[in-house]
PDB file of N, CA and C in Angstrom:
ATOM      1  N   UNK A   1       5.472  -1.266  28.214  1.00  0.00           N
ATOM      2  CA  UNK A   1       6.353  -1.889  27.252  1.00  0.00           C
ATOM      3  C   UNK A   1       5.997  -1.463  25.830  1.00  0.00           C
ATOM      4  N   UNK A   2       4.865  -1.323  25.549  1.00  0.00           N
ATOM      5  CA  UNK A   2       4.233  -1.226  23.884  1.00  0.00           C
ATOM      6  C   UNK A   2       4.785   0.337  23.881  1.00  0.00           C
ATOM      7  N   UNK A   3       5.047   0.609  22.574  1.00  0.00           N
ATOM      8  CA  UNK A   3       4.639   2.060  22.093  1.00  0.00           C
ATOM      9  C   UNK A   3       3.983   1.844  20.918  1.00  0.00           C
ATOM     10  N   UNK A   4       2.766   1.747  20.389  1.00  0.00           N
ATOM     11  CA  UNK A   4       2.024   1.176  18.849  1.00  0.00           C
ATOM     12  C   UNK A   4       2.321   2.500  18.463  1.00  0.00           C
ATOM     13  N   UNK A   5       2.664   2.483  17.187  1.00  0.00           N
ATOM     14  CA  UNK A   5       2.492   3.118  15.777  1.00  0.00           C
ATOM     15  C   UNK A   5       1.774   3.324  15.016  1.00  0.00           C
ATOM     16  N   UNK A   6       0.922   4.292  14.558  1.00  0.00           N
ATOM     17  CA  UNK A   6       0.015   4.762  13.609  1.00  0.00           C
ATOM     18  C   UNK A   6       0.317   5.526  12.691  1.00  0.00           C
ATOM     19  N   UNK A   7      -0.018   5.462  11.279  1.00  0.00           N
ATOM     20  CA  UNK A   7       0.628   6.127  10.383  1.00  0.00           C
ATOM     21  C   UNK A   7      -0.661   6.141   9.331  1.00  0.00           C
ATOM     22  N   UNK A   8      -1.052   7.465   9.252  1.00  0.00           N
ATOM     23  CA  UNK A   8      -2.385   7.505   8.114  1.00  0.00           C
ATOM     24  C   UNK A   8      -1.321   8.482   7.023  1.00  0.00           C
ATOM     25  N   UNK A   9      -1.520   7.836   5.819  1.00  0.00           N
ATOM     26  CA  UNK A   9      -1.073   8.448   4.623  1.00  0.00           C
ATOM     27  C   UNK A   9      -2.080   8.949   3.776  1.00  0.00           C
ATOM     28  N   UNK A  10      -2.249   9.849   3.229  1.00  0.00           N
ATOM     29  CA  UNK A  10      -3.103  10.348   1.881  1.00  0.00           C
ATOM     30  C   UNK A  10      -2.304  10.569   0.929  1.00  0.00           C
ATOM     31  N   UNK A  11      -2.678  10.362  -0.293  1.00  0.00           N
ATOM     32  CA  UNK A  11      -2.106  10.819  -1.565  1.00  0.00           C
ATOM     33  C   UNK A  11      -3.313  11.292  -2.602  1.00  0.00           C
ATOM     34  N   UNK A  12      -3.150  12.148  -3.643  1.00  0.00           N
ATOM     35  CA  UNK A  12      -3.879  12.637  -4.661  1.00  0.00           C
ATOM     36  C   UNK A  12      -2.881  12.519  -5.704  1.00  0.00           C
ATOM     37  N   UNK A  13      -3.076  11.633  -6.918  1.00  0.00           N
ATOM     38  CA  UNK A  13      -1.882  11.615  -7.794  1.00  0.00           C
ATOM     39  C   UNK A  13      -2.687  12.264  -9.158  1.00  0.00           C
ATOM     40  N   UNK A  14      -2.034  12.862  -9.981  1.00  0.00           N
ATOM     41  CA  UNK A  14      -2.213  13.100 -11.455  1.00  0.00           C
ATOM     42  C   UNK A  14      -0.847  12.134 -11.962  1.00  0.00           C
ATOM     43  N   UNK A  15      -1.424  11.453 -12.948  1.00  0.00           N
ATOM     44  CA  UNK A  15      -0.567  10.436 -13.776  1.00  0.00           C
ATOM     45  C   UNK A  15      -0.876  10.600 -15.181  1.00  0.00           C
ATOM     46  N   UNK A  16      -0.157  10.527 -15.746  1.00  0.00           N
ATOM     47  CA  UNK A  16       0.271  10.947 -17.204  1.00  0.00           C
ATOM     48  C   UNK A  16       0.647   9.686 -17.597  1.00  0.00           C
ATOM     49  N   UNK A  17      -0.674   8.401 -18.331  1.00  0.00           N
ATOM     50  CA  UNK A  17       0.224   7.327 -18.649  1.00  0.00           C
ATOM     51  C   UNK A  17       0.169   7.159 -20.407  1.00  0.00           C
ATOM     52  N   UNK A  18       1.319   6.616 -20.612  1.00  0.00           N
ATOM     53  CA  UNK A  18       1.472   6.494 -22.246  1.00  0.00           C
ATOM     54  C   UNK A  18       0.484   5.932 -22.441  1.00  0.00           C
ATOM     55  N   UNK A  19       0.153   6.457 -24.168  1.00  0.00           N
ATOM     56  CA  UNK A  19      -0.762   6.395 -25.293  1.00  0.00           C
ATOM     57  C   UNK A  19      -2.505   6.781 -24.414  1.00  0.00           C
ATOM     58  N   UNK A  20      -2.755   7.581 -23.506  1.00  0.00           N
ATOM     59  CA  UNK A  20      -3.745   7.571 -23.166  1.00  0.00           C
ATOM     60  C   UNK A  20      -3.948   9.101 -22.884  1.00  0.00           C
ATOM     61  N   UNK A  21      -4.493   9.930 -23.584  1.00  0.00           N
ATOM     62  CA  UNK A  21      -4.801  11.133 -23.642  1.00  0.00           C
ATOM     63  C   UNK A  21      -5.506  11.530 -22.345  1.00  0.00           C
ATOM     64  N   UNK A  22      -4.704  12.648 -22.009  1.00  0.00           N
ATOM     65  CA  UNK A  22      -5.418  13.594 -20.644  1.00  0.00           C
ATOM     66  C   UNK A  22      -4.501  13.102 -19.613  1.00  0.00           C
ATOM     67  N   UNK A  23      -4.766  13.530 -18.264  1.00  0.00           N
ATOM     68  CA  UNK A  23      -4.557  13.352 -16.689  1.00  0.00           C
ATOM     69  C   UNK A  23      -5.831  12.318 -15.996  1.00  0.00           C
ATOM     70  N   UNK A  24      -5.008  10.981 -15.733  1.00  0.00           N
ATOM     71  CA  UNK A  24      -6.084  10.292 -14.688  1.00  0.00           C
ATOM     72  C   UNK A  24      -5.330  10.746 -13.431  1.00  0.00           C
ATOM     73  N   UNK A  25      -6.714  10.454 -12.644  1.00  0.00           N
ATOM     74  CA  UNK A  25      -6.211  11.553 -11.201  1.00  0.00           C
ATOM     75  C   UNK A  25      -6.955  10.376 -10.104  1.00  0.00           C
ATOM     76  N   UNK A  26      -5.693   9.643  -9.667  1.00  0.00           N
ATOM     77  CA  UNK A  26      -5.985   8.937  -8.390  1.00  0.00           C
ATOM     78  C   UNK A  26      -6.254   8.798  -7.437  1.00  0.00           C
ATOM     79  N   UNK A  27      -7.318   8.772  -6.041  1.00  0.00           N
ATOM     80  CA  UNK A  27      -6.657   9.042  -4.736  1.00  0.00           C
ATOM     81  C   UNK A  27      -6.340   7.423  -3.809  1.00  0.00           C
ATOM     82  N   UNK A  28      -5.108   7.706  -2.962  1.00  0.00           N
ATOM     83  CA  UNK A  28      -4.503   6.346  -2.349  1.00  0.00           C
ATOM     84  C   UNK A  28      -5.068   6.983  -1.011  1.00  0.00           C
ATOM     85  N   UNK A  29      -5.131   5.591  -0.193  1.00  0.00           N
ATOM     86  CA  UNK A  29      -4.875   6.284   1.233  1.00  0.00           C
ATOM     87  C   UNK A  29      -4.629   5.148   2.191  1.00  0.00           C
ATOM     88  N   UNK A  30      -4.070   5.290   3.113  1.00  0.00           N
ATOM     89  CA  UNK A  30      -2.978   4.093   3.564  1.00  0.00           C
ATOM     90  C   UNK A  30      -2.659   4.185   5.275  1.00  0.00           C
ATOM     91  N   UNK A  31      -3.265   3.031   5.832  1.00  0.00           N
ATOM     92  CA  UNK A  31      -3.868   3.011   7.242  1.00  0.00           C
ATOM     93  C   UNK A  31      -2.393   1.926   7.796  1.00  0.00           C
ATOM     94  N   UNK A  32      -1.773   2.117   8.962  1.00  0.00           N
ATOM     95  CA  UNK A  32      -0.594   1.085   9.268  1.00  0.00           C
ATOM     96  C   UNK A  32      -0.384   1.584  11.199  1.00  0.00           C
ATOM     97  N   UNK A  33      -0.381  -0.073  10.928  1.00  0.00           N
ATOM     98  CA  UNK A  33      -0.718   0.134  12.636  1.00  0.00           C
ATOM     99  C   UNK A  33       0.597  -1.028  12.780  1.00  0.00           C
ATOM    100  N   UNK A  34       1.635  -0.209  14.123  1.00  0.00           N
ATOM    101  CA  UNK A  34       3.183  -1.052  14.295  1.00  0.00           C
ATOM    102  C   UNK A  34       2.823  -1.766  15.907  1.00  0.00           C
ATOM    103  N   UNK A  35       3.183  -2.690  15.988  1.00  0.00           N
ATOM    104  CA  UNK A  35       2.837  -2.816  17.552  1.00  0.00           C
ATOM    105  C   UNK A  35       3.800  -3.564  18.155  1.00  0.00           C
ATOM    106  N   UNK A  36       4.898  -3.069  19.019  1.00  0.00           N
ATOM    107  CA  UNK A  36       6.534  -4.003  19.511  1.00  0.00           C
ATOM    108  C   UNK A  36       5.828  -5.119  20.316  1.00  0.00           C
ATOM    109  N   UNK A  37       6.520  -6.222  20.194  1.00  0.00           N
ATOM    110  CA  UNK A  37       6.263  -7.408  21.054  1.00  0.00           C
ATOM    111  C   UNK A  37       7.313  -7.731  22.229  1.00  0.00           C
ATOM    112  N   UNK A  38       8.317  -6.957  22.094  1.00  0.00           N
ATOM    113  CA  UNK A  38       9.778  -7.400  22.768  1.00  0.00           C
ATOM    114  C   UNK A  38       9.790  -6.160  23.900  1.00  0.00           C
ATOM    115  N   UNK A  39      10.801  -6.326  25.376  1.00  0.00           N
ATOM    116  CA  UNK A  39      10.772  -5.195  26.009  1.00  0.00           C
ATOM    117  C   UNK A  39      11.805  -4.234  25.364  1.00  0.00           C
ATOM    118  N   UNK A  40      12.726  -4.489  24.316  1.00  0.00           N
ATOM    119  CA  UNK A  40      13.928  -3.043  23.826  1.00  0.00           C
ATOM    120  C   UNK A  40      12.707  -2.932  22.545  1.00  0.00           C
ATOM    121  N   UNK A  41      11.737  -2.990  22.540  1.00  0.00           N
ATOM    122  CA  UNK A  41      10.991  -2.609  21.344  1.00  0.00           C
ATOM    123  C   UNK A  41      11.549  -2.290  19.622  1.00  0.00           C
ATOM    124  N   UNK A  42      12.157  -3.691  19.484  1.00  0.00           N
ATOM    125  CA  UNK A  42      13.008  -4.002  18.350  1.00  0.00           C
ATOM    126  C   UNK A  42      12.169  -4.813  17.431  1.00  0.00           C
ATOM    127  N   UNK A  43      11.376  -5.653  17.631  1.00  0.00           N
ATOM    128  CA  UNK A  43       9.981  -6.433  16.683  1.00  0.00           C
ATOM    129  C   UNK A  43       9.465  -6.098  17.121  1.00  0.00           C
ATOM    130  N   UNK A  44       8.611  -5.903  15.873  1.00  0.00           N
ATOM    131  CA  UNK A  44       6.838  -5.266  16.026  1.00  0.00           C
ATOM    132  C   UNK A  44       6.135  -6.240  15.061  1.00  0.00           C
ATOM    133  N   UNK A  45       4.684  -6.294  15.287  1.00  0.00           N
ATOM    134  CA  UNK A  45       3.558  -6.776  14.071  1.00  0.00           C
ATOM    135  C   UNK A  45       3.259  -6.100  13.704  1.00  0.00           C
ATOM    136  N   UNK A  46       3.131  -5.837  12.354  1.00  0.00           N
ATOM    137  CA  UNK A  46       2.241  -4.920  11.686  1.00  0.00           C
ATOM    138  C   UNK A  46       1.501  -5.213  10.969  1.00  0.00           C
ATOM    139  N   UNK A  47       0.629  -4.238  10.084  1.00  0.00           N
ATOM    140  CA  UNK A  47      -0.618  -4.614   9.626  1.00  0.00           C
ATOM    141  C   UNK A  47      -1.021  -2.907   8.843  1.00  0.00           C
ATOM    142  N   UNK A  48      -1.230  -3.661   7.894  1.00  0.00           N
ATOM    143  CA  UNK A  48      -1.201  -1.964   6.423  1.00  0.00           C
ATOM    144  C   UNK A  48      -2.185  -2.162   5.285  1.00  0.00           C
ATOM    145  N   UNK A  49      -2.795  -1.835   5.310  1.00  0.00           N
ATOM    146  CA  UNK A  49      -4.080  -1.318   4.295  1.00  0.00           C
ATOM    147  C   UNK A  49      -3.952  -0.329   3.257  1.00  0.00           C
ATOM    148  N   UNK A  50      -3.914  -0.416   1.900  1.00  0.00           N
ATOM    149  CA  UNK A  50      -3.756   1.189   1.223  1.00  0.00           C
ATOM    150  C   UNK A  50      -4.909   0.839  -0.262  1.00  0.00           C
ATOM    151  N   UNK A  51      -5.754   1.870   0.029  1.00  0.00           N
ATOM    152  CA  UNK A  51      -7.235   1.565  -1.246  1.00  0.00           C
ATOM    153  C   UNK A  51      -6.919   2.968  -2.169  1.00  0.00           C
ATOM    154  N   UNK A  52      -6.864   1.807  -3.570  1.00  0.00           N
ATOM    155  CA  UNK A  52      -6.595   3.000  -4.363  1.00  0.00           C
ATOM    156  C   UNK A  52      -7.831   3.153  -5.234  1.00  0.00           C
ATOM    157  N   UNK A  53      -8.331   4.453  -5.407  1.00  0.00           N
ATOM    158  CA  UNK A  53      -9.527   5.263  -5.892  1.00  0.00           C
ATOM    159  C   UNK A  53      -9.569   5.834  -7.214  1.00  0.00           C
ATOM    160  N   UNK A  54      -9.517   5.411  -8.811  1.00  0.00           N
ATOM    161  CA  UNK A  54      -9.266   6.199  -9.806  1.00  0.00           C
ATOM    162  C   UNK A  54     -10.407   7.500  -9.595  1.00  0.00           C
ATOM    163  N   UNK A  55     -10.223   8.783  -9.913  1.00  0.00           N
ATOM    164  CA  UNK A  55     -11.493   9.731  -9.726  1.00  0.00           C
ATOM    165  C   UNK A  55     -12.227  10.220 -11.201  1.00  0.00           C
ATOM    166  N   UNK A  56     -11.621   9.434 -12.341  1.00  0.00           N
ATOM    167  CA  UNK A  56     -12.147  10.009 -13.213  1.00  0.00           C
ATOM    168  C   UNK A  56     -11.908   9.115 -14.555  1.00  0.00           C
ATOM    169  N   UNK A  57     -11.939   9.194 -16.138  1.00  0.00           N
ATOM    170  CA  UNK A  57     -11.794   7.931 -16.691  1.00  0.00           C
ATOM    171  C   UNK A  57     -11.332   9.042 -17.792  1.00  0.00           C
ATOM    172  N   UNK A  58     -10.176   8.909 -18.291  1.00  0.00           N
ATOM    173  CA  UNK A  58     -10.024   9.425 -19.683  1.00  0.00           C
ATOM    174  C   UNK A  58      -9.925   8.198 -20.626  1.00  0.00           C
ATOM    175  N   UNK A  59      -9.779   8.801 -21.633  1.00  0.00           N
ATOM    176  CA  UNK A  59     -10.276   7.861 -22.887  1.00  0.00           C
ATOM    177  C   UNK A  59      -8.927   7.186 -23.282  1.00  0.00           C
ATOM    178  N   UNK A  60      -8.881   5.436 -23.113  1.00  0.00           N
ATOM    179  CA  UNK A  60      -8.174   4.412 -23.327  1.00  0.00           C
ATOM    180  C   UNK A  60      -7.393   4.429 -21.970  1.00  0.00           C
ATOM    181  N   UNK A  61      -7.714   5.046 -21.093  1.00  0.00           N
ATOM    182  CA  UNK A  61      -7.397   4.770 -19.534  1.00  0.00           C
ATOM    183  C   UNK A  61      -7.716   3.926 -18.223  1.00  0.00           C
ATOM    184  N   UNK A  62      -7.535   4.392 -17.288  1.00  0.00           N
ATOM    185  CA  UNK A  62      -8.336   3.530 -16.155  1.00  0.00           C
ATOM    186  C   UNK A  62      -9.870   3.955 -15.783  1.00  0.00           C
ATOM    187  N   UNK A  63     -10.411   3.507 -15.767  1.00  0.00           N
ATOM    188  CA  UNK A  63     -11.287   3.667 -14.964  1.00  0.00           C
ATOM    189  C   UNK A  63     -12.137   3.695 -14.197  1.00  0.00           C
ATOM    190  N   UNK A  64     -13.752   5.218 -13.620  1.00  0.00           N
ATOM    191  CA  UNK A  64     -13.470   5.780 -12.611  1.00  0.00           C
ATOM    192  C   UNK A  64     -13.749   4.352 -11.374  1.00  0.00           C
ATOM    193  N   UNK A  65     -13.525   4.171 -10.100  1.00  0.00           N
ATOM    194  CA  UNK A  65     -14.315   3.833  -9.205  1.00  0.00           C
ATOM    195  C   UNK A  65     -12.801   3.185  -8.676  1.00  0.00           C
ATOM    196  N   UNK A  66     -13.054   2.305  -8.395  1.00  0.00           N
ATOM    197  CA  UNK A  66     -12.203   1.124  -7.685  1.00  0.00           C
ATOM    198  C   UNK A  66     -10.799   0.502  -8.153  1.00  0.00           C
ATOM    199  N   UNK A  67      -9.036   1.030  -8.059  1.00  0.00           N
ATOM    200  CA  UNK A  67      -8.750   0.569  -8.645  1.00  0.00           C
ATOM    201  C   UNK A  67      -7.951  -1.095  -7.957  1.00  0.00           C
ATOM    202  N   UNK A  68      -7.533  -0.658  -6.691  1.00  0.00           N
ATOM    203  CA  UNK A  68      -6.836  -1.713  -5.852  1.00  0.00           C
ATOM    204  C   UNK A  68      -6.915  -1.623  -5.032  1.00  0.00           C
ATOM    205  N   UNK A  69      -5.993  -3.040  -3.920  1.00  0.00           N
ATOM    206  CA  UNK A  69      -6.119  -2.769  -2.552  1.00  0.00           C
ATOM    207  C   UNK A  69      -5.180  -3.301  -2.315  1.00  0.00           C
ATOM    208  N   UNK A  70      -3.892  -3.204  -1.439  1.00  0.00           N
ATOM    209  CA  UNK A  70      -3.000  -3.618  -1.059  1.00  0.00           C
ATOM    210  C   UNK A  70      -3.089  -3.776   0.671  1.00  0.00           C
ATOM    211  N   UNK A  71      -2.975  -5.450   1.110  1.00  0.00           N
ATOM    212  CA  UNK A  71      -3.231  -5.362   2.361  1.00  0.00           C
ATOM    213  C   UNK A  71      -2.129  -6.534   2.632  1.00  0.00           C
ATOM    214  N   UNK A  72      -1.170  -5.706   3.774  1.00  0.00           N
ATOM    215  CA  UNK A  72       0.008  -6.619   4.472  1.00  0.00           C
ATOM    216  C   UNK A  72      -0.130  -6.584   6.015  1.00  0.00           C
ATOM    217  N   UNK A  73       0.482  -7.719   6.274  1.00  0.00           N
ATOM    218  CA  UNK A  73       0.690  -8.758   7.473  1.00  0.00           C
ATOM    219  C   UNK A  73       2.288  -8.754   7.211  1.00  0.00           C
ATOM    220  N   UNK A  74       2.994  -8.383   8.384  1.00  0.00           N
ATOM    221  CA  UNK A  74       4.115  -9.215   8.684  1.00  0.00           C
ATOM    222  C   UNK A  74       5.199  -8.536  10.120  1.00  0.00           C
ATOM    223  N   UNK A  75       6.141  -8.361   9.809  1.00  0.00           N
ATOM    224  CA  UNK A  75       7.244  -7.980  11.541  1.00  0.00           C
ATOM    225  C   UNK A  75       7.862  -6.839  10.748  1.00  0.00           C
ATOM    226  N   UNK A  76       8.177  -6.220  11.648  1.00  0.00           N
ATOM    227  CA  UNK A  76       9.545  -5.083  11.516  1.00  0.00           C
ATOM    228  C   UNK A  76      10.202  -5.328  12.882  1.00  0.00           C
ATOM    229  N   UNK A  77      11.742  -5.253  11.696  1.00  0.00           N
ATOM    230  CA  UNK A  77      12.763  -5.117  12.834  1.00  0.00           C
ATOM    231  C   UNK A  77      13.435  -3.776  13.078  1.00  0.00           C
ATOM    232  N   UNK A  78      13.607  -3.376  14.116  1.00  0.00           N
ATOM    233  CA  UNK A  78      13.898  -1.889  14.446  1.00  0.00           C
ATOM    234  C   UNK A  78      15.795  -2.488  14.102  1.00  0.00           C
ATOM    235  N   UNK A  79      16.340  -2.038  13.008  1.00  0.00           N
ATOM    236  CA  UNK A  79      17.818  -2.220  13.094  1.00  0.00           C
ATOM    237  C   UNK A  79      18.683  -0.540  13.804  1.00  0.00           C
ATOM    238  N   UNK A  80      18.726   0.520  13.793  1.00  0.00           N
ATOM    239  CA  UNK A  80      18.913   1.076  14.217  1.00  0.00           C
ATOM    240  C   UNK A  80      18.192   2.575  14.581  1.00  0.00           C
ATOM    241  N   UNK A  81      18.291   3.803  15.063  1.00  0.00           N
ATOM    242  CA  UNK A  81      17.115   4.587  15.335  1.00  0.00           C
ATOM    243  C   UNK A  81      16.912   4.994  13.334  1.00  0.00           C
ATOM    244  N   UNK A  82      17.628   5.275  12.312  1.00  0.00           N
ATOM    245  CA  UNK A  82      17.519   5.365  11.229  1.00  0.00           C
ATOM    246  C   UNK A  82      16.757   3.915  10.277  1.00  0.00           C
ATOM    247  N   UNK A  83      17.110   2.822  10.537  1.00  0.00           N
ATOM    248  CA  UNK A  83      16.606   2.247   9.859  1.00  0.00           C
ATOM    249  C   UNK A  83      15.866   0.985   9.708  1.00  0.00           C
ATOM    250  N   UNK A  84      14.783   0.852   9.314  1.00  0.00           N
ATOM    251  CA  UNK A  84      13.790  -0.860   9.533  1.00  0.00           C
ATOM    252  C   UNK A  84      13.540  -1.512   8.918  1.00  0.00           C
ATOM    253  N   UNK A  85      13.264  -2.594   8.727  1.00  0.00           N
ATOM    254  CA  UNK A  85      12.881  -3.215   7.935  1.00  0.00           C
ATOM    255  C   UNK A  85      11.760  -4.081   8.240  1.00  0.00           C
ATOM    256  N   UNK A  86      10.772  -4.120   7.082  1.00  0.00           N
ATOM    257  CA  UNK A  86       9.487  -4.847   6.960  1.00  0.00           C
ATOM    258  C   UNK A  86       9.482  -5.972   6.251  1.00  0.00           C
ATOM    259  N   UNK A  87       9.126  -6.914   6.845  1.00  0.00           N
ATOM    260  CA  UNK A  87       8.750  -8.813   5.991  1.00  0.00           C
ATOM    261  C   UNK A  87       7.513  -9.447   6.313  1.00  0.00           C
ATOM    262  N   UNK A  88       6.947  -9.427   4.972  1.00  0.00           N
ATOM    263  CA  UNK A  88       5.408 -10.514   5.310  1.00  0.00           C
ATOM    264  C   UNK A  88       4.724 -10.738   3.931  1.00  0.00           C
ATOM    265  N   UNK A  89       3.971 -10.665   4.207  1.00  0.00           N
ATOM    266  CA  UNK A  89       2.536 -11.025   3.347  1.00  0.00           C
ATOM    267  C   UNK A  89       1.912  -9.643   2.681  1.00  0.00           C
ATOM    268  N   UNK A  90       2.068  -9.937   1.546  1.00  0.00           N
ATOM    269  CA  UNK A  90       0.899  -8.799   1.210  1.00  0.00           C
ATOM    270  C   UNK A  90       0.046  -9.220  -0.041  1.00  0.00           C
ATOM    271  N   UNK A  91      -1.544  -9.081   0.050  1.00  0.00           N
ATOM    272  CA  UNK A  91      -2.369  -9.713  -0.824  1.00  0.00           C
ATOM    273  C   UNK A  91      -2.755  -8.066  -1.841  1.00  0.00           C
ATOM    274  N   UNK A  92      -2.683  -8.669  -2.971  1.00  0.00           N
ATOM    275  CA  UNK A  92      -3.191  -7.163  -3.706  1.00  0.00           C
ATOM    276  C   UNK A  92      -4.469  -7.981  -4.842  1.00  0.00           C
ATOM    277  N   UNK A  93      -5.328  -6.702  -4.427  1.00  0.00           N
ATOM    278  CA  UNK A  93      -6.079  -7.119  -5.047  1.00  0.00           C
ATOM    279  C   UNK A  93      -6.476  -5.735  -6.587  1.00  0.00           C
ATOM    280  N   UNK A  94      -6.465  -6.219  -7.671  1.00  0.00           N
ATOM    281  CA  UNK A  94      -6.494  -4.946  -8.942  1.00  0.00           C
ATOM    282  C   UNK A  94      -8.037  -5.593  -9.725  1.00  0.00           C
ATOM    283  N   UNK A  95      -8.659  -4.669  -9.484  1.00  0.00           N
ATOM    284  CA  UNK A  95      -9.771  -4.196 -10.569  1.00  0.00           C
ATOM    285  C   UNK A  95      -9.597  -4.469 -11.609  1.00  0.00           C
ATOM    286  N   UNK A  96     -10.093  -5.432 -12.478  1.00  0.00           N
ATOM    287  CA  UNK A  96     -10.061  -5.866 -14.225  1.00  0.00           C
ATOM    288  C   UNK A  96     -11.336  -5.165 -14.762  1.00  0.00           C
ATOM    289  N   UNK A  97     -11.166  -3.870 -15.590  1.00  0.00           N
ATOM    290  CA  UNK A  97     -12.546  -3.718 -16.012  1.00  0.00           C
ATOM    291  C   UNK A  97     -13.128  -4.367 -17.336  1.00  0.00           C
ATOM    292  N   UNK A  98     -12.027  -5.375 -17.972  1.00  0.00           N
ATOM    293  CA  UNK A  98     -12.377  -6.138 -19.116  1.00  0.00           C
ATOM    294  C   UNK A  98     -13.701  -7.096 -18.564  1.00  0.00           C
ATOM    295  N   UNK A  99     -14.740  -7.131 -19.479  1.00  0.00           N
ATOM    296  CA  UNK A  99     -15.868  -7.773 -19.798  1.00  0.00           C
ATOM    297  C   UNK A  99     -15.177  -9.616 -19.884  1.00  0.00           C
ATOM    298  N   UNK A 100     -15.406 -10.278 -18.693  1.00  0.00           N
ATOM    299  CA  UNK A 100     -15.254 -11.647 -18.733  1.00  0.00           C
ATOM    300  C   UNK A 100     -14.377 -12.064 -17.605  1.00  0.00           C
ATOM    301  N   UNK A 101     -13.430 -11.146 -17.526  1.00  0.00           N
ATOM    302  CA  UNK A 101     -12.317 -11.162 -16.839  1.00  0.00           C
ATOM    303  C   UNK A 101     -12.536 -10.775 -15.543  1.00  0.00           C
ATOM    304  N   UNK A 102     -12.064 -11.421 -14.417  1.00  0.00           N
ATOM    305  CA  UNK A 102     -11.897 -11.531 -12.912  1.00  0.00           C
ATOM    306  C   UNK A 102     -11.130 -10.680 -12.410  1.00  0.00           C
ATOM    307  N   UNK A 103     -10.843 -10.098 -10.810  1.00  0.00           N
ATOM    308  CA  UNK A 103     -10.342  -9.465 -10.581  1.00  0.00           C
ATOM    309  C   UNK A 103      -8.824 -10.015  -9.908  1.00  0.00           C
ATOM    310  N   UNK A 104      -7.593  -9.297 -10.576  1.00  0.00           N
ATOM    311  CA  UNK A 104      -6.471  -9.905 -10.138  1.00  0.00           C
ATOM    312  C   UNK A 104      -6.282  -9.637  -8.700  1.00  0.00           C
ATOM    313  N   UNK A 105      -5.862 -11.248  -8.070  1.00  0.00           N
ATOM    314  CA  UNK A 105      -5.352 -11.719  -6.950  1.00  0.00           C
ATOM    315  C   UNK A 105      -4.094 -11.549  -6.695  1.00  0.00           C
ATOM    316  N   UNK A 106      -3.074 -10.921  -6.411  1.00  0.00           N
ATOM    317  CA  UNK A 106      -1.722 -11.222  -6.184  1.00  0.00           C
ATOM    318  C   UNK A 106      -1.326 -11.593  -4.616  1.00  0.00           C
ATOM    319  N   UNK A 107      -0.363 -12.592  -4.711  1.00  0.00           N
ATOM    320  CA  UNK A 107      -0.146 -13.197  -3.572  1.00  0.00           C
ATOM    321  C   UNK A 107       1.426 -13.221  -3.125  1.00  0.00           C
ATOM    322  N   UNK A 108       2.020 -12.029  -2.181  1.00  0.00           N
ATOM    323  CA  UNK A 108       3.189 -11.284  -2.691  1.00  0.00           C
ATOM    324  C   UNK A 108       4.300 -11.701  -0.809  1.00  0.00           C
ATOM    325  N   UNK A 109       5.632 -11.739  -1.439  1.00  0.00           N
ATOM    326  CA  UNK A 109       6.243 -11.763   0.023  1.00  0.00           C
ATOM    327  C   UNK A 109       7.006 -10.594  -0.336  1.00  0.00           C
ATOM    328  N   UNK A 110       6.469  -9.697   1.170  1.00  0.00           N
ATOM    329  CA  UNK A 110       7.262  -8.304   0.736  1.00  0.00           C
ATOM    330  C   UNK A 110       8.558  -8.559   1.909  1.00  0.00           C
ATOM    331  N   UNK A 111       9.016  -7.840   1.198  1.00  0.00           N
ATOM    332  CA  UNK A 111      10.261  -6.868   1.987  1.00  0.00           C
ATOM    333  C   UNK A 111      10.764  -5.762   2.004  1.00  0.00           C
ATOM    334  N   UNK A 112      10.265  -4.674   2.839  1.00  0.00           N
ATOM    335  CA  UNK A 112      10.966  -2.943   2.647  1.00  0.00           C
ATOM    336  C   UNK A 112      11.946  -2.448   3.851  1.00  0.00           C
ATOM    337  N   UNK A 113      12.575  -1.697   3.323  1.00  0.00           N
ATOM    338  CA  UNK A 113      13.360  -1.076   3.741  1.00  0.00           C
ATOM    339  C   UNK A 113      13.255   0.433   4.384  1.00  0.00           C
ATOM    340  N   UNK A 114      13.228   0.890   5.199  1.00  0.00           N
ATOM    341  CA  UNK A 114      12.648   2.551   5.591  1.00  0.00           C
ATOM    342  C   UNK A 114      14.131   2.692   6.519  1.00  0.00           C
ATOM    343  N   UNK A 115      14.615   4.084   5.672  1.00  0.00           N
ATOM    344  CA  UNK A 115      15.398   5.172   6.117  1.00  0.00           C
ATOM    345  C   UNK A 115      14.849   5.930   6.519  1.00  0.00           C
ATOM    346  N   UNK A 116      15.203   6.560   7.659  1.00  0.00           N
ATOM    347  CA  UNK A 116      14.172   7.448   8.647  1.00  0.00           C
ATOM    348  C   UNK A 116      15.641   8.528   8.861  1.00  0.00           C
ATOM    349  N   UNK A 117      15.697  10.052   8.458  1.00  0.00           N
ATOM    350  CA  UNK A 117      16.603  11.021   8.094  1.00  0.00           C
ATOM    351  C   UNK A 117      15.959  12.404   9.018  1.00  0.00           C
TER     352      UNK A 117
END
């Protein structure tokens, strides 16, 4: 009955952000595991991890080490062989490198959409 889903993503970004001189250069990488519960394998649970890595610190930028973590819980519904949709939970957590300041908690109800072409 199951067919689980695995999906490892990598990314390497160069970002160019205003008023901050140079290229910060990110790496993401993003772990997602689908698993159907039904026999027409139309709901699934899923479960998605993605840790983002600044690699370097330009001046009035991010910086280097640790920047986030985005981790979701929730279902996909298989609506047709093109398209799904995802609903749940996702906790993000962002790196504050200000002196005093804690690291932001976000406590998020997602919903996406995936066209599959």
């Amino acid at each position: 009955m199951t067919k689980e889903i695995f999906v490892s993503r990598t990314r390497l970004e160069w970002r160019w952000i205003e008023n901050v001189p140079g290229t910060a250069v990110r790496f993401r990488t993003l772990l997602r595991g689908q698993f159907p519960f039904d026999e027409k394998r139309v709901w699934s649970i899923v479960a998605q991890n993605e840790i983002f890595v600044n690699f370097n610190s330009p001046p009035n930028g991010p910086a280097a080490g640790f920047d986030q973590n985005r981790l979701f819980f929730g279902l996909n519904r298989k609506v047709n062989e093109h398209v799904f949709i995802d609903g749940g939970y996702q906790w993000q957590t962002i790196n504050t490198e200000e002196p005093g300041f804690i690291d932001n908690n976000n406590h998020i109800l997602l919903m996406q959409l995936f066209l599959i072409f």
